[in-house]
PDB file of N, CA and C in Angstrom:
ATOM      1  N   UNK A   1       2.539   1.414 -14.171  1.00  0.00           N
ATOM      2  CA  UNK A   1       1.276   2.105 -14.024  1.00  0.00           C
ATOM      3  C   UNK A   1       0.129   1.140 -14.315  1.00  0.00           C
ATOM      4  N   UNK A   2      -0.813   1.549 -13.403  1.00  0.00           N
ATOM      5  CA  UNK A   2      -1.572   0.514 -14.130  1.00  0.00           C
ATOM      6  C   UNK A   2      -2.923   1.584 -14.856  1.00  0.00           C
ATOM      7  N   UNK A   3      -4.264   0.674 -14.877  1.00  0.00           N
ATOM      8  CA  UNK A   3      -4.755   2.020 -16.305  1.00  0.00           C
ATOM      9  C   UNK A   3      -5.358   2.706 -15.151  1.00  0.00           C
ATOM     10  N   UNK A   4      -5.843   2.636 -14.115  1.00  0.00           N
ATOM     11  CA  UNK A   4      -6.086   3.774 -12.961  1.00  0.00           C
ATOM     12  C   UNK A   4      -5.206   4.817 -12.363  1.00  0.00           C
ATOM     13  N   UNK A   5      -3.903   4.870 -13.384  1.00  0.00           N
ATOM     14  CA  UNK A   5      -2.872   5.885 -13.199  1.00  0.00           C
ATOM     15  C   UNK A   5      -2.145   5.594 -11.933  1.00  0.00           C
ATOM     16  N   UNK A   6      -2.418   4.272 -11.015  1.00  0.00           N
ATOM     17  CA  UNK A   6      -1.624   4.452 -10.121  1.00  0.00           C
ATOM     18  C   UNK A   6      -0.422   3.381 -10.550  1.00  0.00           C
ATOM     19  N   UNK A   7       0.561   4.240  -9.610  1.00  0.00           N
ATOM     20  CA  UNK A   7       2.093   3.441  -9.822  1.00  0.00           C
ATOM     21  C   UNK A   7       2.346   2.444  -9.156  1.00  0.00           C
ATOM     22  N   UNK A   8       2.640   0.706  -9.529  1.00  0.00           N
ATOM     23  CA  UNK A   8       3.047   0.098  -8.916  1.00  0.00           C
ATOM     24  C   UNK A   8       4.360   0.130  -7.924  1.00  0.00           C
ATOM     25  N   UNK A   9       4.208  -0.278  -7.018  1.00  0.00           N
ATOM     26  CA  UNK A   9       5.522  -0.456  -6.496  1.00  0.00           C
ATOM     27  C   UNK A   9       6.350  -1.881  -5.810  1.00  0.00           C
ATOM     28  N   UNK A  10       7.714  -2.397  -5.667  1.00  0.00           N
ATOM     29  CA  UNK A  10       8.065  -3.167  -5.352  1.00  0.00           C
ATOM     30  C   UNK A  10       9.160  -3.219  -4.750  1.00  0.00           C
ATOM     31  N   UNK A  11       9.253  -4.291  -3.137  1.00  0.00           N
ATOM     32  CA  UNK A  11      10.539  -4.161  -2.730  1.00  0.00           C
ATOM     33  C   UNK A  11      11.695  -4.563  -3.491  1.00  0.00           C
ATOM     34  N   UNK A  12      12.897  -3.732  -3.771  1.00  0.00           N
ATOM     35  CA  UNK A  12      14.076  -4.870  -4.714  1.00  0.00           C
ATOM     36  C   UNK A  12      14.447  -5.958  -3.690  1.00  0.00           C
ATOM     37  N   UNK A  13      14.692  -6.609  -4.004  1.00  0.00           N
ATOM     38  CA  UNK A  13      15.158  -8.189  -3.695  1.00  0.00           C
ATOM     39  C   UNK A  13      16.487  -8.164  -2.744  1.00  0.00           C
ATOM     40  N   UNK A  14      17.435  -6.958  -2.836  1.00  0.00           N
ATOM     41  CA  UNK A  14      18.297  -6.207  -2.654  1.00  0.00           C
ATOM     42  C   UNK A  14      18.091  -5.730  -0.956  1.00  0.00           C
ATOM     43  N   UNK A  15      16.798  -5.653  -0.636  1.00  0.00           N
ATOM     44  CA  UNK A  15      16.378  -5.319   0.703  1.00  0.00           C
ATOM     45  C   UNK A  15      16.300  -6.206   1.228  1.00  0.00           C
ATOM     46  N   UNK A  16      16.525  -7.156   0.892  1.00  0.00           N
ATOM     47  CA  UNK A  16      16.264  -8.193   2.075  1.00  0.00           C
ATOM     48  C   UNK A  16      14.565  -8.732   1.888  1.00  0.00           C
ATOM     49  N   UNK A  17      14.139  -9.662   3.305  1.00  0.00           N
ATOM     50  CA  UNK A  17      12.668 -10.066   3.165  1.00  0.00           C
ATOM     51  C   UNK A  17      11.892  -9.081   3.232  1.00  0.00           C
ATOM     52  N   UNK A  18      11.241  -8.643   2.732  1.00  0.00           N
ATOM     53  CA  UNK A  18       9.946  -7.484   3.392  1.00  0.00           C
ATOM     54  C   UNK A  18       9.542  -8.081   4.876  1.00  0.00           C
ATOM     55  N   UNK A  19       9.535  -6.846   5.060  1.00  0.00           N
ATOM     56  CA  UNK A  19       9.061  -7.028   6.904  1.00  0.00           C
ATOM     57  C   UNK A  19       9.099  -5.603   7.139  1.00  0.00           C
ATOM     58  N   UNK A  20       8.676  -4.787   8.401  1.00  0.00           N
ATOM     59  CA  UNK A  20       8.565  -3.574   8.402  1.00  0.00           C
ATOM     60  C   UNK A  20       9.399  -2.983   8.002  1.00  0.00           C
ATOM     61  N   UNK A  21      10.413  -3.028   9.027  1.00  0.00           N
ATOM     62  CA  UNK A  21      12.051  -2.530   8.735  1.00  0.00           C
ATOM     63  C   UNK A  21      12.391  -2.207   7.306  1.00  0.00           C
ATOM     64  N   UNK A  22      12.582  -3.120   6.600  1.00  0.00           N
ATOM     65  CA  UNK A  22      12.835  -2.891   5.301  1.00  0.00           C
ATOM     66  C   UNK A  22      11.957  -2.042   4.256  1.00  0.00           C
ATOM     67  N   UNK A  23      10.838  -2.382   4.064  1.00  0.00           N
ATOM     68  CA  UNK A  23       9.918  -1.377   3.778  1.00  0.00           C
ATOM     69  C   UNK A  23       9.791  -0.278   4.620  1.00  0.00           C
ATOM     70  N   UNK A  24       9.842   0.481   5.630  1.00  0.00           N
ATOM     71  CA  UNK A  24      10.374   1.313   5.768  1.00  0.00           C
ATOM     72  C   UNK A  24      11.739   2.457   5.080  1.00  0.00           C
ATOM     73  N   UNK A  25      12.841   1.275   5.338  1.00  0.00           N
ATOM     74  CA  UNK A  25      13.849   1.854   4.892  1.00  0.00           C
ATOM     75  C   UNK A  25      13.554   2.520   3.634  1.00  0.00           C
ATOM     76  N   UNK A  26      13.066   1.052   2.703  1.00  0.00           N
ATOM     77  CA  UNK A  26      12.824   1.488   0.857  1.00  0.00           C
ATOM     78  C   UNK A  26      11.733   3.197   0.814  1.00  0.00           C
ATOM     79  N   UNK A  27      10.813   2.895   1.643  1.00  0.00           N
ATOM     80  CA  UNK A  27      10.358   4.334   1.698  1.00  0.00           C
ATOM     81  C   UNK A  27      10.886   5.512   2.340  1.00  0.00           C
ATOM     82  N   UNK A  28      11.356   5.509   2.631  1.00  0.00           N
ATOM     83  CA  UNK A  28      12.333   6.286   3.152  1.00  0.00           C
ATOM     84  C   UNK A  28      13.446   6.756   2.218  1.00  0.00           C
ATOM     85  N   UNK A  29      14.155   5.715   1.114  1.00  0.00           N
ATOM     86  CA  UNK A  29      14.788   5.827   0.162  1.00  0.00           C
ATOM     87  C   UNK A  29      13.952   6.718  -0.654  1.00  0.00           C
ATOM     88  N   UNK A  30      12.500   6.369  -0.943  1.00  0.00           N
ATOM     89  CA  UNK A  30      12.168   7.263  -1.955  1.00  0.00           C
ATOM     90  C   UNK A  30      11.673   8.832  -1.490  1.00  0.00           C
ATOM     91  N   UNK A  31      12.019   8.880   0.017  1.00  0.00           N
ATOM     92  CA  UNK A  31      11.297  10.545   0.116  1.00  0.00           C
ATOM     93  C   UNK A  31      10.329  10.204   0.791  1.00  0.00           C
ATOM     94  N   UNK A  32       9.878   9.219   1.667  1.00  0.00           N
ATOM     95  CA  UNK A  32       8.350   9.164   2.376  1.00  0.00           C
ATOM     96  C   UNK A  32       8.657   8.734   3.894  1.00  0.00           C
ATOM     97  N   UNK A  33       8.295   9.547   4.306  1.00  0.00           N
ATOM     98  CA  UNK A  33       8.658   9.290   5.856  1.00  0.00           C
ATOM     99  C   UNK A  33       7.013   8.636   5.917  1.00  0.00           C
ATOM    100  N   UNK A  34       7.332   7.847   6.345  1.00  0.00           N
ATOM    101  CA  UNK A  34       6.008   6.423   6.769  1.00  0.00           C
ATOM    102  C   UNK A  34       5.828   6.069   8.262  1.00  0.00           C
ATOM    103  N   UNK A  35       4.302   5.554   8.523  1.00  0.00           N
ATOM    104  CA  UNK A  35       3.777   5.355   9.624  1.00  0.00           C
ATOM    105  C   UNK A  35       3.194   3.768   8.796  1.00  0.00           C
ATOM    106  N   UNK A  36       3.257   3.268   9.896  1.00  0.00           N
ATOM    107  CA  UNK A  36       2.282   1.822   9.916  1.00  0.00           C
ATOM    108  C   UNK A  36       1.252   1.446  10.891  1.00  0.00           C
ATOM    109  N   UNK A  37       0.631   0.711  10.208  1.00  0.00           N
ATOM    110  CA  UNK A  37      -0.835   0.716  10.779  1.00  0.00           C
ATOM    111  C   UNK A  37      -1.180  -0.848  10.631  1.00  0.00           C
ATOM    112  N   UNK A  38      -1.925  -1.633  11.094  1.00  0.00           N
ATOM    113  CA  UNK A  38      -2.752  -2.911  11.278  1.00  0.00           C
ATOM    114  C   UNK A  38      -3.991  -3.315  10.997  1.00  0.00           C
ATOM    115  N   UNK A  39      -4.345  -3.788  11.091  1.00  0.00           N
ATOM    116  CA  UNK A  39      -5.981  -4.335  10.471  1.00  0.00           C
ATOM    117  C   UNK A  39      -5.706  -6.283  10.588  1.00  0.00           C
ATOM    118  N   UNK A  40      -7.187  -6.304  11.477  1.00  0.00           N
ATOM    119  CA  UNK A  40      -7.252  -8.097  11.292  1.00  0.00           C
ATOM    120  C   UNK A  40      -7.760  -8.423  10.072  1.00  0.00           C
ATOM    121  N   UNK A  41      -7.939 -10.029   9.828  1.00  0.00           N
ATOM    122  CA  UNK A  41      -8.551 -10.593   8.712  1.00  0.00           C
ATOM    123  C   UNK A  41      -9.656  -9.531   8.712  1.00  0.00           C
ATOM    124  N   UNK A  42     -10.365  -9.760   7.278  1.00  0.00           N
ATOM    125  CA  UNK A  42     -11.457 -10.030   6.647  1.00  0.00           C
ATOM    126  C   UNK A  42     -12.202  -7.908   6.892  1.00  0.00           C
ATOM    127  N   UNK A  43     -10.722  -7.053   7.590  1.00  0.00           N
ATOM    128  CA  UNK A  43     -11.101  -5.986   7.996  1.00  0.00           C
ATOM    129  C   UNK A  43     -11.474  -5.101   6.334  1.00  0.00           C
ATOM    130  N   UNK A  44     -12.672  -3.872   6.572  1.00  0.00           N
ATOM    131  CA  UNK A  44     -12.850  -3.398   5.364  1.00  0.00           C
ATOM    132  C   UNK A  44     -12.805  -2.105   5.565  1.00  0.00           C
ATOM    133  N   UNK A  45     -12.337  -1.485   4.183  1.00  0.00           N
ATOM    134  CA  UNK A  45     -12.771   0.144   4.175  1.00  0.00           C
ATOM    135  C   UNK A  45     -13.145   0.084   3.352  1.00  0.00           C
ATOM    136  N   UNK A  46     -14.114   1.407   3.338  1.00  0.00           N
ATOM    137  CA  UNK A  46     -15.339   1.655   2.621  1.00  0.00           C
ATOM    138  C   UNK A  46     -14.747   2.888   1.085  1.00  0.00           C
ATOM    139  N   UNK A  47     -15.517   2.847   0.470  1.00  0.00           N
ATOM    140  CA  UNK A  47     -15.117   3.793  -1.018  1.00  0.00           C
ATOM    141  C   UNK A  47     -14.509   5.005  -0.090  1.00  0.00           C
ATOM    142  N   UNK A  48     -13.518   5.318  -0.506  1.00  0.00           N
ATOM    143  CA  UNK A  48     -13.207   6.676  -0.184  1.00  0.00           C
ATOM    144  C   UNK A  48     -12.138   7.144  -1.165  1.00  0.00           C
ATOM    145  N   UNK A  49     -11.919   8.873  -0.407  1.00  0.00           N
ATOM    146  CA  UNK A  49     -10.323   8.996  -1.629  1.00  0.00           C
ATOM    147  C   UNK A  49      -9.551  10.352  -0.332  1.00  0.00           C
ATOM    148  N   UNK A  50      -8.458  10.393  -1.053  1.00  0.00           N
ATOM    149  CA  UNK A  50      -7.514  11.979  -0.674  1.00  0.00           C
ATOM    150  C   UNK A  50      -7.325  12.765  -1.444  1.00  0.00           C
ATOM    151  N   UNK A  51      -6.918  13.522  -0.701  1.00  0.00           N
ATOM    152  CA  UNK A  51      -6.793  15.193  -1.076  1.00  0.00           C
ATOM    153  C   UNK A  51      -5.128  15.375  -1.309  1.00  0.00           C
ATOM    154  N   UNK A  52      -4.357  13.835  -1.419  1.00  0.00           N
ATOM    155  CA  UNK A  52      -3.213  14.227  -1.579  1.00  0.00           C
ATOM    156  C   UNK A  52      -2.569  12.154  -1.981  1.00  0.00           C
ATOM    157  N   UNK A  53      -1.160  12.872  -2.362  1.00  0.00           N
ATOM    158  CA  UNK A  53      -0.587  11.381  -3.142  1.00  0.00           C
ATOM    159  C   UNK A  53      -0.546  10.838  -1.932  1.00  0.00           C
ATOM    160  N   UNK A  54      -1.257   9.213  -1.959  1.00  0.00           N
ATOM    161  CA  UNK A  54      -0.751   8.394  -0.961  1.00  0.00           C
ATOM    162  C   UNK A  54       0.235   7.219  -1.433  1.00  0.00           C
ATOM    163  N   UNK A  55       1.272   6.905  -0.787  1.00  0.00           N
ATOM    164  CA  UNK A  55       2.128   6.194  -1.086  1.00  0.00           C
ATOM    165  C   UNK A  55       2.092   4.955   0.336  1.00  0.00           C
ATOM    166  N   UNK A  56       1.867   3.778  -0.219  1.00  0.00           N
ATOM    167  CA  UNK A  56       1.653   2.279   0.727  1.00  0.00           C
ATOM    168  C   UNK A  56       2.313   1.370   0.358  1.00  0.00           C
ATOM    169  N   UNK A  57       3.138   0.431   0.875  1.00  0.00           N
ATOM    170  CA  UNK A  57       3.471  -0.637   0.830  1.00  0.00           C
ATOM    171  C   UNK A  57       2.687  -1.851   1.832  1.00  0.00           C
ATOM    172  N   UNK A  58       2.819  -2.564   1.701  1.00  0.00           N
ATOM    173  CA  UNK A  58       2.020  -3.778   2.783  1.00  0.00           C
ATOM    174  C   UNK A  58       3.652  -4.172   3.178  1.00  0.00           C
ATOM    175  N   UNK A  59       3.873  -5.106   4.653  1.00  0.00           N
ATOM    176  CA  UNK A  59       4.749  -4.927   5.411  1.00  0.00           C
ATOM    177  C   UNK A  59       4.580  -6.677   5.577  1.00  0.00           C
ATOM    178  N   UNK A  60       3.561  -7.023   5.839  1.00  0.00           N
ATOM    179  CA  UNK A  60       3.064  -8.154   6.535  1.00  0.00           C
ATOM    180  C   UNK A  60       1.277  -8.642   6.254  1.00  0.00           C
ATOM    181  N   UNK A  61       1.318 -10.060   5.901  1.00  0.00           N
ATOM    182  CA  UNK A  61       0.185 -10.193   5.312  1.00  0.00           C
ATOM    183  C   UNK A  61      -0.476  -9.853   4.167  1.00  0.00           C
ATOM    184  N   UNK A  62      -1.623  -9.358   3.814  1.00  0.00           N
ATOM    185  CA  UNK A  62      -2.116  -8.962   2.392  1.00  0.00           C
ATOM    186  C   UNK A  62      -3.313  -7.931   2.591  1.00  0.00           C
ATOM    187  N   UNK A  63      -3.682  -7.377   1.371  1.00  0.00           N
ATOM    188  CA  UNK A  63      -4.790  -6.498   1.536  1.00  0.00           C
ATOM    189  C   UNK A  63      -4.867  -6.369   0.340  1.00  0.00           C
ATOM    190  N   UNK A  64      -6.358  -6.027  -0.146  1.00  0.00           N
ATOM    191  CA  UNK A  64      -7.037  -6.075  -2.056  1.00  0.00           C
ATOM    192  C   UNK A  64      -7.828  -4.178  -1.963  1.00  0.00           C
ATOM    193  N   UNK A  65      -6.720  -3.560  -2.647  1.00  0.00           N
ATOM    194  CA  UNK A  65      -7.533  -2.340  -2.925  1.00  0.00           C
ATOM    195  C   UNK A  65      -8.704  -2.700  -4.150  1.00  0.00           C
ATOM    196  N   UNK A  66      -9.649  -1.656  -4.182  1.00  0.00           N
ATOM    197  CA  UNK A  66     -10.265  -1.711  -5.023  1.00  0.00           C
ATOM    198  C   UNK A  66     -10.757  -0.231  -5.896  1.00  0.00           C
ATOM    199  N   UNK A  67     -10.484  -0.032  -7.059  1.00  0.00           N
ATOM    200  CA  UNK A  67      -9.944   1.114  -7.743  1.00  0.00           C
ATOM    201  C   UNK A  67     -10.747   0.953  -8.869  1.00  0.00           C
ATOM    202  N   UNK A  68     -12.387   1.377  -9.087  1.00  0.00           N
ATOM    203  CA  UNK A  68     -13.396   1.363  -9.848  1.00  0.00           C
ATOM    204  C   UNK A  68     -13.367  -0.457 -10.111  1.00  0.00           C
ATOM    205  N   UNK A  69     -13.046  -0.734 -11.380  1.00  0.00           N
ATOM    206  CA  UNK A  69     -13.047  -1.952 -11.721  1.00  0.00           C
ATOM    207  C   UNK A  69     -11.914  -2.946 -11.868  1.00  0.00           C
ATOM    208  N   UNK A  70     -10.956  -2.432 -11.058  1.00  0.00           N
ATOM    209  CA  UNK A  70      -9.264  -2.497 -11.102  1.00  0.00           C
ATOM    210  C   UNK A  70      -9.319  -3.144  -9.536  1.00  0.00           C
ATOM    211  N   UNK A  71      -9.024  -4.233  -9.404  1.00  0.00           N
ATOM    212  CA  UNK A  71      -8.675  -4.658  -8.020  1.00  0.00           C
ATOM    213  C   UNK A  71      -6.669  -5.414  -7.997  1.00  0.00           C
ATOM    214  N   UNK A  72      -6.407  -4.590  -6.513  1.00  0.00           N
ATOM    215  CA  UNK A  72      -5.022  -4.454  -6.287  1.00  0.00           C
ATOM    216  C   UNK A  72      -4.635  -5.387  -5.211  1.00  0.00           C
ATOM    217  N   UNK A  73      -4.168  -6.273  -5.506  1.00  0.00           N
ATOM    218  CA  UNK A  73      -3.833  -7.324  -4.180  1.00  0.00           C
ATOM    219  C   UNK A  73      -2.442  -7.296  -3.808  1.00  0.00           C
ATOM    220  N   UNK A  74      -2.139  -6.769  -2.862  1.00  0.00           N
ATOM    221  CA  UNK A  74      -0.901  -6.868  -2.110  1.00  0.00           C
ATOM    222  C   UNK A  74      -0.357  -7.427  -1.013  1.00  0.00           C
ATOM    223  N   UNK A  75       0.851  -8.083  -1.370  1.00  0.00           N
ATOM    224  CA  UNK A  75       1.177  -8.929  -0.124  1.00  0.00           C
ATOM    225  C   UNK A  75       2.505  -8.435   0.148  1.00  0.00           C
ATOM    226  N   UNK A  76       3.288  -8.822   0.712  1.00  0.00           N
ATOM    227  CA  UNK A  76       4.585  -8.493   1.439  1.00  0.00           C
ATOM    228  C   UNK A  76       5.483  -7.996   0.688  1.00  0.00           C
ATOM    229  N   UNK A  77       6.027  -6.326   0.804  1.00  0.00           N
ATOM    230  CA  UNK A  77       6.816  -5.976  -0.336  1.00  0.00           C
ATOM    231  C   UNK A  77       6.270  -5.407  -1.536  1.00  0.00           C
ATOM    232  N   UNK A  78       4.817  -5.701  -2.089  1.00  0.00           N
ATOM    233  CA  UNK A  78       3.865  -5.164  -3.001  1.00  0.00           C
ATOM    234  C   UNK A  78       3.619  -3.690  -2.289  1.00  0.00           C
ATOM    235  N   UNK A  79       3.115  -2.512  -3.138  1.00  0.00           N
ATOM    236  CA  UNK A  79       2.704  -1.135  -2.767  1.00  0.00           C
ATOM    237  C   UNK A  79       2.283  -0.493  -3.965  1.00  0.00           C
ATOM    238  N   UNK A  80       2.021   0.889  -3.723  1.00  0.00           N
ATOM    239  CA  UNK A  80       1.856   1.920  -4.801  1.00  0.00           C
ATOM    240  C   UNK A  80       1.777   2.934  -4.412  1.00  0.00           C
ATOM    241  N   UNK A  81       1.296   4.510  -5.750  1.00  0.00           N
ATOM    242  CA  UNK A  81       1.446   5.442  -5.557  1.00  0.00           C
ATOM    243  C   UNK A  81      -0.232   5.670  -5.712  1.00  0.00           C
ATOM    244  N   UNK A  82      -0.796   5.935  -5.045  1.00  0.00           N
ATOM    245  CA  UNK A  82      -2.490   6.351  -5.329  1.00  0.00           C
ATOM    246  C   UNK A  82      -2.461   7.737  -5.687  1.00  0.00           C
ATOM    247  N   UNK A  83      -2.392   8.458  -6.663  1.00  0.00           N
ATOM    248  CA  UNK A  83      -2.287   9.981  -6.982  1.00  0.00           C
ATOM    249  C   UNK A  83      -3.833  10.549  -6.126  1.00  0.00           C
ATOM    250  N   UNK A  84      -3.720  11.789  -5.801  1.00  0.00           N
ATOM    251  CA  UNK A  84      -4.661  12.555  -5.295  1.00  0.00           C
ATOM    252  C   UNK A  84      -6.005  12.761  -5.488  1.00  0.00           C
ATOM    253  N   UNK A  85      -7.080  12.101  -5.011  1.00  0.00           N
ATOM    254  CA  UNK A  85      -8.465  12.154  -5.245  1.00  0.00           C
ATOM    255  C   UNK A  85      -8.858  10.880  -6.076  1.00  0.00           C
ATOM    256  N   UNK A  86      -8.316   9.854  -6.087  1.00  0.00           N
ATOM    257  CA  UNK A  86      -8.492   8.329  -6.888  1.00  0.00           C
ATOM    258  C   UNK A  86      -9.315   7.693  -5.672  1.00  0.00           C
ATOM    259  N   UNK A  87     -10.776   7.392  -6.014  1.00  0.00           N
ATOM    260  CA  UNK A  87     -11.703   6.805  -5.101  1.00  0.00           C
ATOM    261  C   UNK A  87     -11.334   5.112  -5.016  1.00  0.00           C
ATOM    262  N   UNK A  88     -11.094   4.625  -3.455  1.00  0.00           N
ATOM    263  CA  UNK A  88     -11.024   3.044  -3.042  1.00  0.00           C
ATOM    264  C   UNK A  88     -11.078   2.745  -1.856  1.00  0.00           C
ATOM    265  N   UNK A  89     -11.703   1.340  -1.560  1.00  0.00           N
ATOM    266  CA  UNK A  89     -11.833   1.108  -0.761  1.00  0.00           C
ATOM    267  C   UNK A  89     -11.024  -0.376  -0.733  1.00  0.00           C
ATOM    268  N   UNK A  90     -11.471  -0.855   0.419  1.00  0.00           N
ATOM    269  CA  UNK A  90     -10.108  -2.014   0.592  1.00  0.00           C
ATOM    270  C   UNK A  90     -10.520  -3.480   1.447  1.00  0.00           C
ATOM    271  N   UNK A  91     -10.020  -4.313   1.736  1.00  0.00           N
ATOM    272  CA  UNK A  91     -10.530  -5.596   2.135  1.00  0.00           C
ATOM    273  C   UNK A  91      -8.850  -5.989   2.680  1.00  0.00           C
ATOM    274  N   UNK A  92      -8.938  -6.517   3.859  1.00  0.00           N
ATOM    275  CA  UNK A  92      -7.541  -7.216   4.439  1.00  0.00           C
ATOM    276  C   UNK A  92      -7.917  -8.924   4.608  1.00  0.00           C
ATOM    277  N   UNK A  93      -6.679  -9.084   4.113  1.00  0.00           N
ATOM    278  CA  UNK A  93      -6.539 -10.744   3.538  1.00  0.00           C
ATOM    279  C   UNK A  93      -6.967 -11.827   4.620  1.00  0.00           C
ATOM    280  N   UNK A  94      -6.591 -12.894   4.415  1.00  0.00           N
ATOM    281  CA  UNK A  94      -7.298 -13.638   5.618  1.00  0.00           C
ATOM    282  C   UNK A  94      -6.173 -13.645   6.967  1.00  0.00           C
ATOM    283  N   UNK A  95      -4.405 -13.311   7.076  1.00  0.00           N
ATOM    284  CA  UNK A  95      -3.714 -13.246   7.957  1.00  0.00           C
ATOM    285  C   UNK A  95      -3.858 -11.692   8.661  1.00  0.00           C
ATOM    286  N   UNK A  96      -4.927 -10.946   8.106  1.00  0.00           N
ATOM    287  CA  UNK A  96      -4.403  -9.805   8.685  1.00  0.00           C
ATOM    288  C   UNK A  96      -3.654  -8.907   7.828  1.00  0.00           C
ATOM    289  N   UNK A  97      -3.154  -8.057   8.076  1.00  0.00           N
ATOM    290  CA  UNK A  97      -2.502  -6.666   7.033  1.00  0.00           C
ATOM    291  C   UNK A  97      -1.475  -5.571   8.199  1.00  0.00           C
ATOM    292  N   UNK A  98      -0.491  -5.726   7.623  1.00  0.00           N
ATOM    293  CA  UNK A  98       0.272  -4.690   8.038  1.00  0.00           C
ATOM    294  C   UNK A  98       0.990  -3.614   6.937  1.00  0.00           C
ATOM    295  N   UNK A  99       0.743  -2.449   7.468  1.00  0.00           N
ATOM    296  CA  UNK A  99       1.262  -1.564   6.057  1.00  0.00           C
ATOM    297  C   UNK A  99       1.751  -0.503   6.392  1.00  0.00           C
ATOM    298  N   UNK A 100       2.534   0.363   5.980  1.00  0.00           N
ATOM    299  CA  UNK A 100       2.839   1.438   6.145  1.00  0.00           C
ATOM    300  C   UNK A 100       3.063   2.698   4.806  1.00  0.00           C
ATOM    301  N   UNK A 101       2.166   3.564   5.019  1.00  0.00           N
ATOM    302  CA  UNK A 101       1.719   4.630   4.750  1.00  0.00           C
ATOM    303  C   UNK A 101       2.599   5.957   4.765  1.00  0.00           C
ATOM    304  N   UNK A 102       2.794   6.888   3.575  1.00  0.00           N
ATOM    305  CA  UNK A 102       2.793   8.306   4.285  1.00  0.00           C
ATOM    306  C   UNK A 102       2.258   8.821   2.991  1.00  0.00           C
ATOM    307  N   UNK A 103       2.842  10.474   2.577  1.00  0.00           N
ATOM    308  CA  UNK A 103       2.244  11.142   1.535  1.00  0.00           C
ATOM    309  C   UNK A 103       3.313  11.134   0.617  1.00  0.00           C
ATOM    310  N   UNK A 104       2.765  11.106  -0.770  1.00  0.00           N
ATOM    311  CA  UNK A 104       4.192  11.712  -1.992  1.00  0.00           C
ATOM    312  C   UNK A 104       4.273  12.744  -2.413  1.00  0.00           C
ATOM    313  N   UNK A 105       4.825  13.216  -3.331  1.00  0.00           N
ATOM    314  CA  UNK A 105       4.845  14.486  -4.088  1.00  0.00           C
ATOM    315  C   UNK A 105       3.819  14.509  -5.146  1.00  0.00           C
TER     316      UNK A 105
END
């Protein structure tokens, strides 16, 4: 956890390289049927939040959430659990960002 209550997450080593496939699978292991999505370098989102748990891994490349004064940098195999209504916005690394997304419990 970190102190913004969200849950780290990580591929086990056990999966193989991170790459979609595999992150997939691992989410899938935990209960999250996932979609993936893209973004080039230097792409941004703006402050926002949900109305429900989001659960992300990055797939390919990197991306830096940003979570009040808490910044989250993830690269291949890195993820988390964003609990419901936690305001962030985000920045994709300089290769670009691939990630895949769905909802938790």
């Amino acid at each position: 956890m970190t102190g913004s209550g969200v849950e780290r997450l990580r591929l086990p080593a056990a999966a193989g390289a991170p790459d979609e496939a595999s992150v997939r699978t691992h989410l899938e292991a935990l209960g999250v049927r996932a979609h993936a999505w893209s973004n080039g370098p230097g792409d941004r989102y703006a402050a926002h939040e949900h109305g429900y748990v989001k659960v992300l891994m990055c797939a390919a490349g990197s991306i830096t959430f940003v979570l009040d004064d808490e910044r989250l940098v993830l690269s291949p195999g890195d993820g988390f659990v964003l609990p419901a209504g936690t305001r962030h916005a985000a920045e994709v690394g300089p290769e670009g960002v691939t990630c895949l997304e769905g909802r938790g419990r």
